[in-house]
PDB file of N, CA and C in Angstrom:
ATOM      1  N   UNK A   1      42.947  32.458   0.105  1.00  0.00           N
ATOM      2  CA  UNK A   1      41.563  32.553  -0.335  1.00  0.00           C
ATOM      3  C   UNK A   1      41.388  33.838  -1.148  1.00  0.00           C
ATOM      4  N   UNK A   2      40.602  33.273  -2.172  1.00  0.00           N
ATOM      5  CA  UNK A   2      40.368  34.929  -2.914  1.00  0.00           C
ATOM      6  C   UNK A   2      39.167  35.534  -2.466  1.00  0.00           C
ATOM      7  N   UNK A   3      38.275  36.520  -2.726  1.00  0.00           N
ATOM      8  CA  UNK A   3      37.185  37.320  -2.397  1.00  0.00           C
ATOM      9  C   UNK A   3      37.066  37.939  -3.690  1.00  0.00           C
ATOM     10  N   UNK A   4      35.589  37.560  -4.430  1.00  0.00           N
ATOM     11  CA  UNK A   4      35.365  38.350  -5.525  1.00  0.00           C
ATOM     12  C   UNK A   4      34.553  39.657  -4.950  1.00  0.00           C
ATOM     13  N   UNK A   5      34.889  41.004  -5.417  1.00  0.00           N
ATOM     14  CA  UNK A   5      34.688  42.119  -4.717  1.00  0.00           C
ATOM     15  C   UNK A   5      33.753  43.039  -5.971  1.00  0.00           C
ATOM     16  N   UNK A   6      33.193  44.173  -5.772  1.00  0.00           N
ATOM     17  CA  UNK A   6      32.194  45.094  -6.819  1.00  0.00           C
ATOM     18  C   UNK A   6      33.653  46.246  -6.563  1.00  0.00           C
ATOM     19  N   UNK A   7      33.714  46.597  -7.613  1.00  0.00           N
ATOM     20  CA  UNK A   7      34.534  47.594  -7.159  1.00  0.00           C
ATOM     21  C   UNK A   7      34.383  48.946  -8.278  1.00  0.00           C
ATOM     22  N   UNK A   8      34.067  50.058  -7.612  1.00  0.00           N
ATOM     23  CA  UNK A   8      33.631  50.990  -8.731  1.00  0.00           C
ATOM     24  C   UNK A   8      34.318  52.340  -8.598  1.00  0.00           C
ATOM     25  N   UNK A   9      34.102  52.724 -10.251  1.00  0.00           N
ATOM     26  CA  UNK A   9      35.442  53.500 -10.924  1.00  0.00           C
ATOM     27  C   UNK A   9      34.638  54.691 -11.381  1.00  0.00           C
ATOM     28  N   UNK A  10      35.321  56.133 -10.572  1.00  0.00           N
ATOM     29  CA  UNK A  10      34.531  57.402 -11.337  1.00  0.00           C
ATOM     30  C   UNK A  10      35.704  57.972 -11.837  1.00  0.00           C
ATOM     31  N   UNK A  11      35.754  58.705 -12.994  1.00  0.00           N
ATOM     32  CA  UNK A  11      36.582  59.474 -13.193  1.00  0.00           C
ATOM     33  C   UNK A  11      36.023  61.228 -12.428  1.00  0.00           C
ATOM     34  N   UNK A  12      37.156  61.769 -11.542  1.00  0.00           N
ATOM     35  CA  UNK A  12      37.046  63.201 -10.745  1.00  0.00           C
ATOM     36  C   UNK A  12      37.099  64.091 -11.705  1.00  0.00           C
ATOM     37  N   UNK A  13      35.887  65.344 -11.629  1.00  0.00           N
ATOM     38  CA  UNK A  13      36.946  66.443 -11.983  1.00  0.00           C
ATOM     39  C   UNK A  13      38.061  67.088 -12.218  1.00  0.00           C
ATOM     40  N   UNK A  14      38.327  67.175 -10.819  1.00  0.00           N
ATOM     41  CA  UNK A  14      39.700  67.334 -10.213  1.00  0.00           C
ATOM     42  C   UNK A  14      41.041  66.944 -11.675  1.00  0.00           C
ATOM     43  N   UNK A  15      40.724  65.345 -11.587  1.00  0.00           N
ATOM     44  CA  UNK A  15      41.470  64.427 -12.441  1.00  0.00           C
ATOM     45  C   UNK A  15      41.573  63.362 -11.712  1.00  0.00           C
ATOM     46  N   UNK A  16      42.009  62.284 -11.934  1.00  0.00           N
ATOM     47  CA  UNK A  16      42.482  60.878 -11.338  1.00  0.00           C
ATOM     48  C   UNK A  16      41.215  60.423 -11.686  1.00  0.00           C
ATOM     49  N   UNK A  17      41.239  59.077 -10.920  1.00  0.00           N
ATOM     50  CA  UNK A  17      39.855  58.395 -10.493  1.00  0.00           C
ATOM     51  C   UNK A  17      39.405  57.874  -9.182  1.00  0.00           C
ATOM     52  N   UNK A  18      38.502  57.676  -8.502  1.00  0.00           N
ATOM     53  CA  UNK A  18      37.969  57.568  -7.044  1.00  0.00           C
ATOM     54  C   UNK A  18      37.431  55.572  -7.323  1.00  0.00           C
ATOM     55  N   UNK A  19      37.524  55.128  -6.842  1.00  0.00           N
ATOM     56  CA  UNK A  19      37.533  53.374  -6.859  1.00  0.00           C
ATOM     57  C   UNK A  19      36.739  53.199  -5.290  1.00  0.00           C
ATOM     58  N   UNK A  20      35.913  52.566  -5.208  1.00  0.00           N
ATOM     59  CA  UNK A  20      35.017  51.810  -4.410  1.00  0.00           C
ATOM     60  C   UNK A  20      34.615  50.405  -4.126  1.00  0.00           C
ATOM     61  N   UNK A  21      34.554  49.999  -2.988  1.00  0.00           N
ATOM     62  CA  UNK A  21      34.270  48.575  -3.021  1.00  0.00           C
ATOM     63  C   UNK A  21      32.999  48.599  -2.138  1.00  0.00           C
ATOM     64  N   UNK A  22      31.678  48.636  -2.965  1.00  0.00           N
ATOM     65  CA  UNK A  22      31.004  48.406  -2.075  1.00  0.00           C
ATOM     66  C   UNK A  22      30.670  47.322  -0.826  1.00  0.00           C
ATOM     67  N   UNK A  23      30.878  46.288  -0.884  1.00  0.00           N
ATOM     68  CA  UNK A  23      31.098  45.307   0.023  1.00  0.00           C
ATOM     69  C   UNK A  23      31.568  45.633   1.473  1.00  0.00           C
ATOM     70  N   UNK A  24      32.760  46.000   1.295  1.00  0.00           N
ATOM     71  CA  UNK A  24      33.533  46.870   2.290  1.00  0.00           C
ATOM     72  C   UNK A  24      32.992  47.662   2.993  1.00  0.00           C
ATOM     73  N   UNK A  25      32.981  48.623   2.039  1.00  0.00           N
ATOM     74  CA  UNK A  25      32.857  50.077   2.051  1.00  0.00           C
ATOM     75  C   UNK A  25      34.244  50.713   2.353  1.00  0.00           C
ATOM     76  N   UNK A  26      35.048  50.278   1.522  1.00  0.00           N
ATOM     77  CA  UNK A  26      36.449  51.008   1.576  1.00  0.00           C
ATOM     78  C   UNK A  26      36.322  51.585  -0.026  1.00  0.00           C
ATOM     79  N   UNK A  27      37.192  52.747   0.085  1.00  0.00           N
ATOM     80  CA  UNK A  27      37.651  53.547  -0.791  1.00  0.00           C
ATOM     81  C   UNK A  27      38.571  53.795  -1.495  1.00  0.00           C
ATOM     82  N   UNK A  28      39.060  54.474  -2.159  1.00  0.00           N
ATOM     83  CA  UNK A  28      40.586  54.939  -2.481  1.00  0.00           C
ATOM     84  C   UNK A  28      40.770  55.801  -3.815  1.00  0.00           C
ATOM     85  N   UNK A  29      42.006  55.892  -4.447  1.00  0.00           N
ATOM     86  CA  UNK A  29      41.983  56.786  -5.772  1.00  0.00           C
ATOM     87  C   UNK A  29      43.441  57.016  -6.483  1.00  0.00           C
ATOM     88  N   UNK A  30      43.513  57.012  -7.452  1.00  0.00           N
ATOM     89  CA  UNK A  30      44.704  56.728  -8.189  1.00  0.00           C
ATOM     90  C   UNK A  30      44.717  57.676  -9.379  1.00  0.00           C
ATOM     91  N   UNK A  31      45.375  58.109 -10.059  1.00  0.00           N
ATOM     92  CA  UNK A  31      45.854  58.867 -11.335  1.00  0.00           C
ATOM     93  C   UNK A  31      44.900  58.305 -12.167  1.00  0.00           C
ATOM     94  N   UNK A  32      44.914  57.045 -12.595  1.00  0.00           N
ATOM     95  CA  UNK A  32      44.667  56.345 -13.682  1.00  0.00           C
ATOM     96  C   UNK A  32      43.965  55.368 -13.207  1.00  0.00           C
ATOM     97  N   UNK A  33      42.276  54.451 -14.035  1.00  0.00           N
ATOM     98  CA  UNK A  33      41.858  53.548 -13.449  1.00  0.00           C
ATOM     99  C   UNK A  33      42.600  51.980 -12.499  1.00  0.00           C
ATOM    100  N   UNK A  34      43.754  52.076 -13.323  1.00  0.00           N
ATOM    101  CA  UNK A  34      44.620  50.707 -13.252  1.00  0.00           C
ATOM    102  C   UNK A  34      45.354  51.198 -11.782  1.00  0.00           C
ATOM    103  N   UNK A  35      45.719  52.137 -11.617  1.00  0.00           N
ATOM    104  CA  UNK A  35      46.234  53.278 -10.395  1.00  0.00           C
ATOM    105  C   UNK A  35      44.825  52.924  -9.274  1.00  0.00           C
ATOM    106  N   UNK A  36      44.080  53.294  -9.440  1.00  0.00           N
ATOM    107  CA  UNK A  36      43.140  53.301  -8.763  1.00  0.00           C
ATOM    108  C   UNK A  36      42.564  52.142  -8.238  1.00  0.00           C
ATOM    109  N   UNK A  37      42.660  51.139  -9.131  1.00  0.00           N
ATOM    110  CA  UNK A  37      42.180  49.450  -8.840  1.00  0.00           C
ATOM    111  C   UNK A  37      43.290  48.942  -8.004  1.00  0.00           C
ATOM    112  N   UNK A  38      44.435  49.468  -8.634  1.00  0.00           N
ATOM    113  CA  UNK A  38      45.712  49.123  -7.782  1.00  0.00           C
ATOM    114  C   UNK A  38      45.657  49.534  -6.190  1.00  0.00           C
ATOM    115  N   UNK A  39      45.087  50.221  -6.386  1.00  0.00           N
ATOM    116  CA  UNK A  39      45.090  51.037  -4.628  1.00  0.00           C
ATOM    117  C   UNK A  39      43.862  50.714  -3.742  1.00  0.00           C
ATOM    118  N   UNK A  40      43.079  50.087  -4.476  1.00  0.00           N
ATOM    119  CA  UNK A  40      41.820  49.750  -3.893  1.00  0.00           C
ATOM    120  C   UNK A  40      42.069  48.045  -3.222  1.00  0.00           C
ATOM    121  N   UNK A  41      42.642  47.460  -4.223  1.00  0.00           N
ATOM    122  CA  UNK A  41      42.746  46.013  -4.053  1.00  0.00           C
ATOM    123  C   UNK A  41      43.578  46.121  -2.597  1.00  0.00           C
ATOM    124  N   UNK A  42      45.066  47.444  -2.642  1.00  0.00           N
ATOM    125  CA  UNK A  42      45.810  46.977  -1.172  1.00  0.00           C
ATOM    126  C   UNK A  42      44.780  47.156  -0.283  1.00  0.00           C
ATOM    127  N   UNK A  43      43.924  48.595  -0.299  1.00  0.00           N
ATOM    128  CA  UNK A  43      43.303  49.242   0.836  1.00  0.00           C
ATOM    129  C   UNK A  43      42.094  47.979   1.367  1.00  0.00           C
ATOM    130  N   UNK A  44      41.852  46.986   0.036  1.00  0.00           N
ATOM    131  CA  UNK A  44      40.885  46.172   0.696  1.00  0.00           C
ATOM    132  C   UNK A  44      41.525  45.262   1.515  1.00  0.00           C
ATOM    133  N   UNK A  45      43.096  44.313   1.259  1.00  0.00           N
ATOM    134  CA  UNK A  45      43.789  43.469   1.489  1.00  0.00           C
ATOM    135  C   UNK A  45      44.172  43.818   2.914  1.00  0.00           C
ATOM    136  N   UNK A  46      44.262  45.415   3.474  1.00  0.00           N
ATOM    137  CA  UNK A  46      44.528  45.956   4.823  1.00  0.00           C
ATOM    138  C   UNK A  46      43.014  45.574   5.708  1.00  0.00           C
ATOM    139  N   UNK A  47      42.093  46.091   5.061  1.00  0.00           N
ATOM    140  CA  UNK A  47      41.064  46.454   5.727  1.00  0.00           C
ATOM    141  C   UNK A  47      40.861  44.758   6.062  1.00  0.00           C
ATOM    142  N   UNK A  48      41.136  44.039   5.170  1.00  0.00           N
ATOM    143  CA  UNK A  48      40.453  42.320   5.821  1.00  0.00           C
ATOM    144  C   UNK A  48      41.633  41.781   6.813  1.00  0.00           C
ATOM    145  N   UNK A  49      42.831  42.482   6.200  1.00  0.00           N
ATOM    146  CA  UNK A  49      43.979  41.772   7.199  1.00  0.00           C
ATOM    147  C   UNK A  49      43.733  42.263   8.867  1.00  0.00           C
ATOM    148  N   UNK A  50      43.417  43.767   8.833  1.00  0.00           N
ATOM    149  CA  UNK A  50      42.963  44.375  10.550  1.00  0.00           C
ATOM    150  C   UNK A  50      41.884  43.404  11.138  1.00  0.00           C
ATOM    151  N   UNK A  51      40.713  43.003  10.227  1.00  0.00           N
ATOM    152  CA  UNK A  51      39.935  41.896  10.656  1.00  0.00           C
ATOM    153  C   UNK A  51      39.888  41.174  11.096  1.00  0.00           C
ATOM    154  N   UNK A  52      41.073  40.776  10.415  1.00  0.00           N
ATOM    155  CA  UNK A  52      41.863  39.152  10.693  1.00  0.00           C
ATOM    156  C   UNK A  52      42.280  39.533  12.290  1.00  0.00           C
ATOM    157  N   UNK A  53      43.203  40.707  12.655  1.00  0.00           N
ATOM    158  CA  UNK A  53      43.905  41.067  13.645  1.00  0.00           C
ATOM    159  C   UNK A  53      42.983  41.274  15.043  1.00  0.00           C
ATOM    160  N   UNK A  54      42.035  41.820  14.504  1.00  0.00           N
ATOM    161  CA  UNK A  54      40.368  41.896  15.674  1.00  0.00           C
ATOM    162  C   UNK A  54      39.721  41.060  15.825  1.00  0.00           C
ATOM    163  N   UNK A  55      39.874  39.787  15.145  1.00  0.00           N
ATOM    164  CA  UNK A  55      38.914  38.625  15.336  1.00  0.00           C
ATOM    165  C   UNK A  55      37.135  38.729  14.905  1.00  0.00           C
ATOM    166  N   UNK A  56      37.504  39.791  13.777  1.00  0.00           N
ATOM    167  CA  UNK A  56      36.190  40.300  13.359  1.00  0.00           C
ATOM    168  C   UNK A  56      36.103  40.082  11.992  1.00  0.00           C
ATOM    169  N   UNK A  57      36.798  39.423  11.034  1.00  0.00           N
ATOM    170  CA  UNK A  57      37.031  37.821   9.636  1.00  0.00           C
ATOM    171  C   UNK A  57      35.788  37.582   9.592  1.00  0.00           C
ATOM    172  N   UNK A  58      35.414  36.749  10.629  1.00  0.00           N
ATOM    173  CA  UNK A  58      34.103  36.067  10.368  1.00  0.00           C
ATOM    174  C   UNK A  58      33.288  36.580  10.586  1.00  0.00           C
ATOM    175  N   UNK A  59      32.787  37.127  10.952  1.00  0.00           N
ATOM    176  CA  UNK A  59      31.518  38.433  10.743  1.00  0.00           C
ATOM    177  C   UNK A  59      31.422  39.115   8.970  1.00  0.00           C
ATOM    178  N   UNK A  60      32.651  39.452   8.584  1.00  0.00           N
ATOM    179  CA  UNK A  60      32.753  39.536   7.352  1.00  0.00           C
ATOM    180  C   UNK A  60      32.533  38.901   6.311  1.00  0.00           C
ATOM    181  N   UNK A  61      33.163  37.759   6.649  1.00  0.00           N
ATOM    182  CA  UNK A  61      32.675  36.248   5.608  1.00  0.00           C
ATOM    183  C   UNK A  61      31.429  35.705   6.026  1.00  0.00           C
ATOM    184  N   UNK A  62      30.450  35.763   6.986  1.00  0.00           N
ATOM    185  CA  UNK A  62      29.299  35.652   7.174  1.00  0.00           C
ATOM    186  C   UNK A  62      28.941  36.811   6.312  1.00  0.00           C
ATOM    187  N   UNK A  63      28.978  38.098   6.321  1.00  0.00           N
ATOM    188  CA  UNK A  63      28.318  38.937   5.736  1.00  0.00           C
ATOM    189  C   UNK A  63      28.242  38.885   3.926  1.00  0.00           C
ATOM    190  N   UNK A  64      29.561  38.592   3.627  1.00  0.00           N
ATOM    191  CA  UNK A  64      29.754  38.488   2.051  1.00  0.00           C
ATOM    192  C   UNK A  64      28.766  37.587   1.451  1.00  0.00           C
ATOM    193  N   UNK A  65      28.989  36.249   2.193  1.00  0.00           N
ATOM    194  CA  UNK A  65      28.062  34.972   1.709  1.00  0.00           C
ATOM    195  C   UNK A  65      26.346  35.189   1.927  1.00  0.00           C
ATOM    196  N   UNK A  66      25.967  36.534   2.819  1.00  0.00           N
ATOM    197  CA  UNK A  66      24.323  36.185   2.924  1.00  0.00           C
ATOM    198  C   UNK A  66      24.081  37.219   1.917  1.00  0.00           C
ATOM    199  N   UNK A  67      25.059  38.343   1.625  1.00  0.00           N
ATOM    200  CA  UNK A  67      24.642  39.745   0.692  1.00  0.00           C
ATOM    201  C   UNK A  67      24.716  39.455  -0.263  1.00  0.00           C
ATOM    202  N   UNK A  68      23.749  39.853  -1.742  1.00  0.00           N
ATOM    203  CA  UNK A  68      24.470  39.386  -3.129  1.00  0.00           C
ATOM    204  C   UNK A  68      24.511  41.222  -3.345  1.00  0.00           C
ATOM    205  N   UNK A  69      24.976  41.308  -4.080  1.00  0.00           N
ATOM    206  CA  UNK A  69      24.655  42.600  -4.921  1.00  0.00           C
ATOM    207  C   UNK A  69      24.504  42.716  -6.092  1.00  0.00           C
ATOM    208  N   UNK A  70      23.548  43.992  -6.346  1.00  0.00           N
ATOM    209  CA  UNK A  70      22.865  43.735  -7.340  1.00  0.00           C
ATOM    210  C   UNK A  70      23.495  45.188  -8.000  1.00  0.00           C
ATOM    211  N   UNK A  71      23.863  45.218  -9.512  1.00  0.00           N
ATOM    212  CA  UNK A  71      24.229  46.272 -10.015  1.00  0.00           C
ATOM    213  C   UNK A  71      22.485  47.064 -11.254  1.00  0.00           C
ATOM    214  N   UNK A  72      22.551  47.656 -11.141  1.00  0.00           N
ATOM    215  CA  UNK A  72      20.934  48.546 -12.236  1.00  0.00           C
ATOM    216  C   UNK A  72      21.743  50.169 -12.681  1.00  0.00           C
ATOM    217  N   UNK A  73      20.917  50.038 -13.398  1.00  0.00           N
ATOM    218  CA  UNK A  73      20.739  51.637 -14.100  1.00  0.00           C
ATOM    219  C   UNK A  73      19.070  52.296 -13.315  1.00  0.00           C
ATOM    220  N   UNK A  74      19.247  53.689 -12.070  1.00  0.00           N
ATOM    221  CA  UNK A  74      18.098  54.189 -12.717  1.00  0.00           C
ATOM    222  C   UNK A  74      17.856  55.142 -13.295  1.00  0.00           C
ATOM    223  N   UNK A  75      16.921  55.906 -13.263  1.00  0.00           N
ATOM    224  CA  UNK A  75      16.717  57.265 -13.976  1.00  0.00           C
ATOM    225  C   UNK A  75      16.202  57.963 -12.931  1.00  0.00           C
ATOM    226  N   UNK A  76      16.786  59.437 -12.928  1.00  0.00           N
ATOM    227  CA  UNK A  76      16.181  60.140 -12.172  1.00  0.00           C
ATOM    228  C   UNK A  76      15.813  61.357 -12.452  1.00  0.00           C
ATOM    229  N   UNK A  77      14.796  62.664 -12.256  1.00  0.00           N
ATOM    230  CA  UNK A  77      14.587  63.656 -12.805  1.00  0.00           C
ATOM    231  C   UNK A  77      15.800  64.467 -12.502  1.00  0.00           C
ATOM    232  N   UNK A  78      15.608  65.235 -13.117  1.00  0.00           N
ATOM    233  CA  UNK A  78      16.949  66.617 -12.916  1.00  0.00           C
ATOM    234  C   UNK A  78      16.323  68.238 -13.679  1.00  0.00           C
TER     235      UNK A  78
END
């Protein structure tokens, strides 16, 4: 089964980039965006496989299917 996921890309100071899946809420970070997507996709593929291992899957796939997410721009003062 696949899982279409939000997955979001900052480039750090530091350097590299920081990758997010909001859905999850797992994390991760790589050199390079493709580095970073790369590392996000295993860290998500772990985080659903432990699921699988806890019998806690379906709580998840209940959760994916009732949440949509919504992506916006806002503005804020500064």
């Amino acid at each position: 089964m696949i899982m279409q996921l939000t997955a979001i890309f900052k480039e750090e100071k530091e350097g590299g980039y920081s990758a997010y899946c909001s859905e999850l809420g797992v994390a991760s970070q790589g050199e390079t965006v493709e580095e970073a997507k790369k590392n996000l996709i295993e860290a998500c593929e772990l985080y659903i496989e432990s699921a699988k291992e806890l019998g806690m899957i379906k709580d998840i796939k209940e959760e994916l299917s009732t949440n949509s997410v919504l992506n916006g721009v806002i503005s804020v003062s500064v």
